[in-house]
PDB file of N, CA and C in Angstrom:
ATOM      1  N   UNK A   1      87.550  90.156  95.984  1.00  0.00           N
ATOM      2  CA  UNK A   1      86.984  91.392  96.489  1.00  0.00           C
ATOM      3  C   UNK A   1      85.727  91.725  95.687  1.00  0.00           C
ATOM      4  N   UNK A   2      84.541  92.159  95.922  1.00  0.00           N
ATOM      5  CA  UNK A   2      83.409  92.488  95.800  1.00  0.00           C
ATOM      6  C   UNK A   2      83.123  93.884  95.238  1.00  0.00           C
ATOM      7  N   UNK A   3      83.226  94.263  94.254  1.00  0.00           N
ATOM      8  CA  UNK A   3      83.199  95.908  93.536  1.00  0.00           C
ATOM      9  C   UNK A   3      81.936  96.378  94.237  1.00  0.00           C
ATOM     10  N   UNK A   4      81.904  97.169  94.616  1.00  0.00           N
ATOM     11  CA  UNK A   4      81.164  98.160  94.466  1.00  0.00           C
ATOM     12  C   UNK A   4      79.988  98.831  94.249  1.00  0.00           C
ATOM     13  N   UNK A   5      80.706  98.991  92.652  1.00  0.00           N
ATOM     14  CA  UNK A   5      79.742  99.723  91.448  1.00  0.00           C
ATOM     15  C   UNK A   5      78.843  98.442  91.296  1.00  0.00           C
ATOM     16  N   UNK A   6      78.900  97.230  91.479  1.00  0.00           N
ATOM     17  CA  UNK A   6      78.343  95.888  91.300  1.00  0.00           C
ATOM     18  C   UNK A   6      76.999  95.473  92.586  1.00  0.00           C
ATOM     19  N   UNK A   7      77.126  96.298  93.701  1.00  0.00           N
ATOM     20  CA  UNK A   7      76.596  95.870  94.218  1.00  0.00           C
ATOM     21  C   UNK A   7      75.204  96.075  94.803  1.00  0.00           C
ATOM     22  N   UNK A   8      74.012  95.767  95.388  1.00  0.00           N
ATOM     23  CA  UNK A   8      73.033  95.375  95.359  1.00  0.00           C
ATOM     24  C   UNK A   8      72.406  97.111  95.347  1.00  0.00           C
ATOM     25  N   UNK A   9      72.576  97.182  96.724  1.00  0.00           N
ATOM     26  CA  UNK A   9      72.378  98.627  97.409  1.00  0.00           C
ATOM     27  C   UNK A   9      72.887  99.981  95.882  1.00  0.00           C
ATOM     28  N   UNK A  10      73.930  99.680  94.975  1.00  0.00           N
ATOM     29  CA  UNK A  10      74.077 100.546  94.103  1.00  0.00           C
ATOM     30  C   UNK A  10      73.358 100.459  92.528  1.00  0.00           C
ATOM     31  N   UNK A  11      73.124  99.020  92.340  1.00  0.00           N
ATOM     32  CA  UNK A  11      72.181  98.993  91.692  1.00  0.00           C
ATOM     33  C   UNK A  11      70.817  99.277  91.739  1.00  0.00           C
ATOM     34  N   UNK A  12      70.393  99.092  93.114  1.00  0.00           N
ATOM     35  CA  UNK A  12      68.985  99.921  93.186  1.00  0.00           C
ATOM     36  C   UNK A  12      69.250 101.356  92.938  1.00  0.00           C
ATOM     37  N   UNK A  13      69.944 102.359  93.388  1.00  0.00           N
ATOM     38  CA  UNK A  13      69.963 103.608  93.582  1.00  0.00           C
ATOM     39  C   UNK A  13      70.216 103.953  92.437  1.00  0.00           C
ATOM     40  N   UNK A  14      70.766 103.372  91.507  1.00  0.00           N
ATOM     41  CA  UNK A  14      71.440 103.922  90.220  1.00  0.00           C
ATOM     42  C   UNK A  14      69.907 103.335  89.026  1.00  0.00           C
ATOM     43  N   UNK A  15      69.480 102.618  89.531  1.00  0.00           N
ATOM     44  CA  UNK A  15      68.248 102.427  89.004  1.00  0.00           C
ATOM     45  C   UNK A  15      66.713 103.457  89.183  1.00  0.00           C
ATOM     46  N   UNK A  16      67.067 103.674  90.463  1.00  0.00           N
ATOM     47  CA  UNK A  16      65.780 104.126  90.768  1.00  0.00           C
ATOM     48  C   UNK A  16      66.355 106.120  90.757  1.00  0.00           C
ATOM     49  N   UNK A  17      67.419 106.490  90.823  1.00  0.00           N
ATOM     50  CA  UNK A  17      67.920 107.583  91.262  1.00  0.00           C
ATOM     51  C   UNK A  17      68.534 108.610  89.841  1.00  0.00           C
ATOM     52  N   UNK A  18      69.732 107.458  89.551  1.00  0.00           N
ATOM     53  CA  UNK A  18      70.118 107.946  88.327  1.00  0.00           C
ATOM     54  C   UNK A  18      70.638 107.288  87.148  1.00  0.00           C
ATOM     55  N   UNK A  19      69.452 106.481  86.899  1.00  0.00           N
ATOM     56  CA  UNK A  19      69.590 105.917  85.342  1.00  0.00           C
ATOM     57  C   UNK A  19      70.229 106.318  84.060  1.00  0.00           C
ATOM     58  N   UNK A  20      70.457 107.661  84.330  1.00  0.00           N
ATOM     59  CA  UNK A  20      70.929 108.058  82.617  1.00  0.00           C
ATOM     60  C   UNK A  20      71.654 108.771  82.794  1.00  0.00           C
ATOM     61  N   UNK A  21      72.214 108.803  84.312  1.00  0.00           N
ATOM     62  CA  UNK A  21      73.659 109.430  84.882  1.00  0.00           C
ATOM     63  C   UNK A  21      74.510 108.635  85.772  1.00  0.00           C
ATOM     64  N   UNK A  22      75.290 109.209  86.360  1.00  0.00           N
ATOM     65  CA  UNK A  22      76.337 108.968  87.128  1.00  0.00           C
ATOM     66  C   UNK A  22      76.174 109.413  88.747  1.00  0.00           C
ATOM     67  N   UNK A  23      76.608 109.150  89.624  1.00  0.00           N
ATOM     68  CA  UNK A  23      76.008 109.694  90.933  1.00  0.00           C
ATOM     69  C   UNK A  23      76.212 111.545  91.315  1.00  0.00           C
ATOM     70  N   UNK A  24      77.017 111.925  90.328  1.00  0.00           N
ATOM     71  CA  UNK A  24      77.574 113.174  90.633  1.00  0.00           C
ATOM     72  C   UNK A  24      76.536 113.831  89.470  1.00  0.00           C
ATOM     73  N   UNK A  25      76.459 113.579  88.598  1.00  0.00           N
ATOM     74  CA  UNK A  25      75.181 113.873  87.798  1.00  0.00           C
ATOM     75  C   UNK A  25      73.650 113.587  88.125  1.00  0.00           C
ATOM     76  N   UNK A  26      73.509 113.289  88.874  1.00  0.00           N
ATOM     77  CA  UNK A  26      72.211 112.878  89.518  1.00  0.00           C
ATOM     78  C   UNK A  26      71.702 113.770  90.654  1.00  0.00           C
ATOM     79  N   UNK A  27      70.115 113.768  90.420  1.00  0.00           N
ATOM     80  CA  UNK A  27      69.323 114.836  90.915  1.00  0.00           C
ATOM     81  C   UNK A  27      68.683 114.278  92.063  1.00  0.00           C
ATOM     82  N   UNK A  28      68.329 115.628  93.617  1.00  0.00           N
ATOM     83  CA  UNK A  28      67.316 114.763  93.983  1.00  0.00           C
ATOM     84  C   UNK A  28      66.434 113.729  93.823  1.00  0.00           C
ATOM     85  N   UNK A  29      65.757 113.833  92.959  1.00  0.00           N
ATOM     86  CA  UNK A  29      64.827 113.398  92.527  1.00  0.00           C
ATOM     87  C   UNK A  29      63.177 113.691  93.393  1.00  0.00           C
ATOM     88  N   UNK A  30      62.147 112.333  92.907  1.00  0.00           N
ATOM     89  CA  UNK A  30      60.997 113.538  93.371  1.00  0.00           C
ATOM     90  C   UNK A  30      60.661 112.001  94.580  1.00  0.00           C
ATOM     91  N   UNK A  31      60.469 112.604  96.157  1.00  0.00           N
ATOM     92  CA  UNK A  31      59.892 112.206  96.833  1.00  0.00           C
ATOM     93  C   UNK A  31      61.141 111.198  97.295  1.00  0.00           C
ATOM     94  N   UNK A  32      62.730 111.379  97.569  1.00  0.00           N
ATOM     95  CA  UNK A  32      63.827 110.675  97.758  1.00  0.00           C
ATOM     96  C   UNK A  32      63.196 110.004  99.079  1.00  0.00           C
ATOM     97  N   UNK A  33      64.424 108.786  99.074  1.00  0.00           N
ATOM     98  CA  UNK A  33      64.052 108.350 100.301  1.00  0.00           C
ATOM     99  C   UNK A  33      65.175 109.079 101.406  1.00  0.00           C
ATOM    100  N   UNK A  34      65.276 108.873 102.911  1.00  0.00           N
ATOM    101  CA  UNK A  34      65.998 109.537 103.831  1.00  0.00           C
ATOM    102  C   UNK A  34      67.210 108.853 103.336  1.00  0.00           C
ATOM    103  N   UNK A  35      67.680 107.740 102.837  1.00  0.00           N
ATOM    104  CA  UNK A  35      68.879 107.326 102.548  1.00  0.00           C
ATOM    105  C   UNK A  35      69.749 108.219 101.834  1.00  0.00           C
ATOM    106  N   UNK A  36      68.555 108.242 100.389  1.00  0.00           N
ATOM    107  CA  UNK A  36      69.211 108.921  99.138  1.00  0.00           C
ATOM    108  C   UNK A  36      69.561 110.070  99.156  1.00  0.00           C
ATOM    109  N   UNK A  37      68.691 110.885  99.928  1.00  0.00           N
ATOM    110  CA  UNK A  37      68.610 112.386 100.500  1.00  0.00           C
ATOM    111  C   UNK A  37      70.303 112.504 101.208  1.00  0.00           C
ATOM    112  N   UNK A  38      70.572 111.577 102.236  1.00  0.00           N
ATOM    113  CA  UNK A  38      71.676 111.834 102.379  1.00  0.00           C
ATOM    114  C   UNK A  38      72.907 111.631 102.073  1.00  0.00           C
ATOM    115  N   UNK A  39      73.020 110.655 100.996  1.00  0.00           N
ATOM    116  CA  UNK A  39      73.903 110.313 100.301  1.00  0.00           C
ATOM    117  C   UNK A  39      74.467 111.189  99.242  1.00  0.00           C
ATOM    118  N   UNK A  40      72.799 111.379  98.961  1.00  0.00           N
ATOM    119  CA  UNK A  40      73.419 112.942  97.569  1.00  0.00           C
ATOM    120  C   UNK A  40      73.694 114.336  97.968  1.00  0.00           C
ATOM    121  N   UNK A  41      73.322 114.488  99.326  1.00  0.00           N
ATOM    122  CA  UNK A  41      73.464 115.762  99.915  1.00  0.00           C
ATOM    123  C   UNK A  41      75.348 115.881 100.310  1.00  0.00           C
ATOM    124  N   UNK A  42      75.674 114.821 100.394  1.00  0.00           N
ATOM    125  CA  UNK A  42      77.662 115.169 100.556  1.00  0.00           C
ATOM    126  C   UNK A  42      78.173 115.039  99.491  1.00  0.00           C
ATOM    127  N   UNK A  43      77.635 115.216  98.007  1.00  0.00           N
ATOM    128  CA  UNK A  43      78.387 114.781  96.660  1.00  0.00           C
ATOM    129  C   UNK A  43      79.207 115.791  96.295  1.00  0.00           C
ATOM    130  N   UNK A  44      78.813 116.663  97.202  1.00  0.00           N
ATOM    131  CA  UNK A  44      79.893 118.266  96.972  1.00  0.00           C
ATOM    132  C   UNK A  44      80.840 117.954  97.813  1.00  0.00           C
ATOM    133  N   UNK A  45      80.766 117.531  99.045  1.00  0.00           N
ATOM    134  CA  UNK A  45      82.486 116.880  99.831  1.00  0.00           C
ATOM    135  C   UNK A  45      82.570 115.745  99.252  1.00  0.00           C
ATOM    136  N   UNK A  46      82.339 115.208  98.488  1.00  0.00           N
ATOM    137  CA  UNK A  46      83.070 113.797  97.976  1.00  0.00           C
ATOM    138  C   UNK A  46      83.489 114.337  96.184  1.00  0.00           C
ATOM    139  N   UNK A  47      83.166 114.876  95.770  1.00  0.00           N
ATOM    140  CA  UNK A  47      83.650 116.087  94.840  1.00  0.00           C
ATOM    141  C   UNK A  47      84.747 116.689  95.133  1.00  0.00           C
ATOM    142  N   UNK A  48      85.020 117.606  96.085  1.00  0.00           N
ATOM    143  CA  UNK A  48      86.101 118.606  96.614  1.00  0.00           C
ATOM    144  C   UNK A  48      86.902 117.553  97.194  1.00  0.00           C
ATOM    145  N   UNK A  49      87.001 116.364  97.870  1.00  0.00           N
ATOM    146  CA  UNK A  49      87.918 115.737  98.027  1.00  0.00           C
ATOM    147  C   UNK A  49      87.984 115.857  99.451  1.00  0.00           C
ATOM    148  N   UNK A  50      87.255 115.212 100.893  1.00  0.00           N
ATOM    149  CA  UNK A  50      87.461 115.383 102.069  1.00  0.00           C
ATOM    150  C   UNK A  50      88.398 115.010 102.563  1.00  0.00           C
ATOM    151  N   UNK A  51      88.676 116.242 103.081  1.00  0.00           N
ATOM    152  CA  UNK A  51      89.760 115.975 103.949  1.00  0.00           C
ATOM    153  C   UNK A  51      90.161 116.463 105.022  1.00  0.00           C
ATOM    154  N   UNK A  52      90.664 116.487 106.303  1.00  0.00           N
ATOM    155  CA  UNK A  52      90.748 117.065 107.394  1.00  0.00           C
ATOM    156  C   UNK A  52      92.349 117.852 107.368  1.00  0.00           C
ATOM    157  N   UNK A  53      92.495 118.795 107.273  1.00  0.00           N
ATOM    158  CA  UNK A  53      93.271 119.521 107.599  1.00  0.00           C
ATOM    159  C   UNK A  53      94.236 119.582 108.910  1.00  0.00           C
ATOM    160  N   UNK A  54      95.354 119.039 109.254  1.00  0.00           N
ATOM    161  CA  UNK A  54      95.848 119.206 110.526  1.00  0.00           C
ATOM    162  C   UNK A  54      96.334 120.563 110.589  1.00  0.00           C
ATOM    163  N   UNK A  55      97.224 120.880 110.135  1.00  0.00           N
ATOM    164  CA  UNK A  55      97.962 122.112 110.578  1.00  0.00           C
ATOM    165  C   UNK A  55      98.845 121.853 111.513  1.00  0.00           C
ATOM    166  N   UNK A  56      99.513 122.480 112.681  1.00  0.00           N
ATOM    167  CA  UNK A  56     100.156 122.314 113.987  1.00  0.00           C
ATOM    168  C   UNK A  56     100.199 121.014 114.046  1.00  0.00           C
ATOM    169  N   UNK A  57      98.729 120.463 114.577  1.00  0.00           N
ATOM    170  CA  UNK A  57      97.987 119.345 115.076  1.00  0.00           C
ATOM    171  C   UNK A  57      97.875 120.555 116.589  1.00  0.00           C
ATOM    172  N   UNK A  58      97.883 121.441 116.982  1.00  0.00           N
ATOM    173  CA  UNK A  58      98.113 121.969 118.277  1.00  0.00           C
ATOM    174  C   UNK A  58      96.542 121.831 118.776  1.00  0.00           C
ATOM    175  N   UNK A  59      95.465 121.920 117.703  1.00  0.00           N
ATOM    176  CA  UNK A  59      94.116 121.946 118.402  1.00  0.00           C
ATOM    177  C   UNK A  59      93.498 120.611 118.143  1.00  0.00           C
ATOM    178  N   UNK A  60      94.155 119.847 117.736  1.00  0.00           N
ATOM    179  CA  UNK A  60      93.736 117.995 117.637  1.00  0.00           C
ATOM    180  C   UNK A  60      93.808 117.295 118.962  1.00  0.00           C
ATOM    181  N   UNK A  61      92.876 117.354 119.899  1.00  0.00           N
ATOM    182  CA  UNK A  61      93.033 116.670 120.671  1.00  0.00           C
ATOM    183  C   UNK A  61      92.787 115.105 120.350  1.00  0.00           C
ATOM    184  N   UNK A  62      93.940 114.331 120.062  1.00  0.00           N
ATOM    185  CA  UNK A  62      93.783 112.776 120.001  1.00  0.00           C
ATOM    186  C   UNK A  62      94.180 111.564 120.970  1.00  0.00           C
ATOM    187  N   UNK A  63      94.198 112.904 122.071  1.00  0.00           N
ATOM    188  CA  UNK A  63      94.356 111.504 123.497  1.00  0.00           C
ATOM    189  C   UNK A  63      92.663 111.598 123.759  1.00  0.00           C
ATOM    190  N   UNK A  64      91.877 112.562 123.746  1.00  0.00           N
ATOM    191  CA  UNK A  64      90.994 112.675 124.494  1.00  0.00           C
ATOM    192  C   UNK A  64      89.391 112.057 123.353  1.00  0.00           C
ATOM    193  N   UNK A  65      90.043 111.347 121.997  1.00  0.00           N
ATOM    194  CA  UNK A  65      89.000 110.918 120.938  1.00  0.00           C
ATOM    195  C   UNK A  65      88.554 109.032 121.581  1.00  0.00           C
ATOM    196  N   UNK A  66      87.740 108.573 121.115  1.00  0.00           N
ATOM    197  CA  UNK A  66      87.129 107.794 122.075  1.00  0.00           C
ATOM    198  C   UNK A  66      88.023 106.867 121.101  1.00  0.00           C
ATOM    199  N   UNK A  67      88.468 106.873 119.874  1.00  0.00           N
ATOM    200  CA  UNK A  67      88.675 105.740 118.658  1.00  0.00           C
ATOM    201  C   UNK A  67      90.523 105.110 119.726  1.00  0.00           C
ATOM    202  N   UNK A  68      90.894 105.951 120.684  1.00  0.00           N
ATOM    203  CA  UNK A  68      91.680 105.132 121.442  1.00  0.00           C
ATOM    204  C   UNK A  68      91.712 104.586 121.888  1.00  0.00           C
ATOM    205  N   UNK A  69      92.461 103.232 122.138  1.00  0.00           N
ATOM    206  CA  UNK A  69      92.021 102.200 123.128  1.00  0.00           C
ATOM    207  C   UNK A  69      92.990 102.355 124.179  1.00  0.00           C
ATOM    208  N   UNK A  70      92.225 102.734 125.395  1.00  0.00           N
ATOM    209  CA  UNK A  70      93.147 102.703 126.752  1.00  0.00           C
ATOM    210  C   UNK A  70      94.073 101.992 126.873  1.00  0.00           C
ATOM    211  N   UNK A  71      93.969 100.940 126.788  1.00  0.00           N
ATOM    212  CA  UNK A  71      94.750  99.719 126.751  1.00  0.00           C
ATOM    213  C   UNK A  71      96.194 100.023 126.176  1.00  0.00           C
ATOM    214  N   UNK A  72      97.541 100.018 126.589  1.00  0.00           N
ATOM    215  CA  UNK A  72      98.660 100.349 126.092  1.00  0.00           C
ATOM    216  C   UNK A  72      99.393  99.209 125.199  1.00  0.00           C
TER     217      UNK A  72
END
Protein backbone atom coordinates (compact mmCIF):
# COMPACT_ATOMS: atom_id res chain seq x y z
CA UNK A 1 0.00 0.00 0.00
CA UNK A 2 1.25 3.46 -0.96
CA UNK A 3 1.16 6.11 2.18
CA UNK A 4 -0.01 9.01 1.61
CA UNK A 5 1.93 11.43 3.61
CA UNK A 6 4.66 9.96 0.94
CA UNK A 7 3.12 10.94 -1.94
CA UNK A 8 3.86 13.14 -4.91
CA UNK A 9 0.79 15.55 -4.92
CA UNK A 10 1.60 15.90 -0.83
CA UNK A 11 4.96 16.56 -1.12
CA UNK A 12 4.52 19.39 -3.37
CA UNK A 13 1.84 21.04 -1.18
CA UNK A 14 3.65 20.51 1.99
CA UNK A 15 6.56 22.04 0.24
CA UNK A 16 5.23 24.80 -1.39
CA UNK A 17 2.18 25.43 1.27
CA UNK A 18 3.37 24.35 4.59
CA UNK A 19 6.91 23.73 5.18
CA UNK A 20 7.29 24.44 8.81
CA UNK A 21 3.83 23.06 9.56
CA UNK A 22 1.40 20.51 9.34
CA UNK A 23 -1.74 20.82 7.05
CA UNK A 24 -3.99 21.97 9.92
CA UNK A 25 -1.35 24.53 10.81
CA UNK A 26 -1.00 25.90 7.53
CA UNK A 27 -2.04 29.19 6.04
CA UNK A 28 -3.56 30.30 2.89
CA UNK A 29 -0.80 31.42 1.75
CA UNK A 30 -0.08 34.28 -0.84
CA UNK A 31 -1.54 33.85 -4.40
CA UNK A 32 -2.87 29.81 -3.62
CA UNK A 33 -3.59 27.83 -6.36
CA UNK A 34 -7.61 26.78 -6.97
CA UNK A 35 -6.51 23.32 -5.69
CA UNK A 36 -4.95 24.49 -2.45
CA UNK A 37 -7.64 27.07 -1.87
CA UNK A 38 -9.89 24.21 -1.69
CA UNK A 39 -8.33 21.78 0.11
CA UNK A 40 -7.53 24.17 2.99
CA UNK A 41 -10.85 25.73 2.95
CA UNK A 42 -12.56 22.14 4.54
CA UNK A 43 -9.70 21.77 7.28
CA UNK A 44 -12.39 22.90 9.72
CA UNK A 45 -14.75 19.75 8.57
CA UNK A 46 -11.89 17.49 8.50
CA UNK A 47 -11.00 18.90 12.06
CA UNK A 48 -14.62 18.54 13.57
CA UNK A 49 -14.79 15.14 12.16
CA UNK A 50 -17.46 14.81 9.09
CA UNK A 51 -20.05 13.28 9.44
CA UNK A 52 -23.60 12.89 8.31
CA UNK A 53 -26.03 12.60 10.85
CA UNK A 54 -29.02 10.15 10.21
CA UNK A 55 -31.43 10.48 12.85
CA UNK A 56 -34.91 8.61 11.95
CA UNK A 57 -33.30 8.16 8.50
CA UNK A 58 -37.19 9.44 7.85
CA UNK A 59 -35.78 12.39 5.54
CA UNK A 60 -32.91 10.16 3.78
CA UNK A 61 -34.20 9.48 0.72
CA UNK A 62 -31.85 6.43 -0.45
CA UNK A 63 -34.00 4.79 -3.07
CA UNK A 64 -34.14 7.96 -4.97
CA UNK A 65 -29.76 8.68 -4.67
CA UNK A 66 -28.22 7.89 -8.07
CA UNK A 67 -25.11 5.76 -6.05
CA UNK A 68 -27.98 2.82 -6.52
CA UNK A 69 -27.77 0.45 -8.95
CA UNK A 70 -31.19 -0.45 -10.43
CA UNK A 71 -30.16 -3.61 -11.09
CA UNK A 72 -31.46 -6.04 -8.17
Amino acid sequence: MVSTTNSRNTRLFKAKYFLRNDYFGASIGHNPSYVWRSIWSVKDVIRRGFQWSIGTGELIPVWNHPWLSNAA
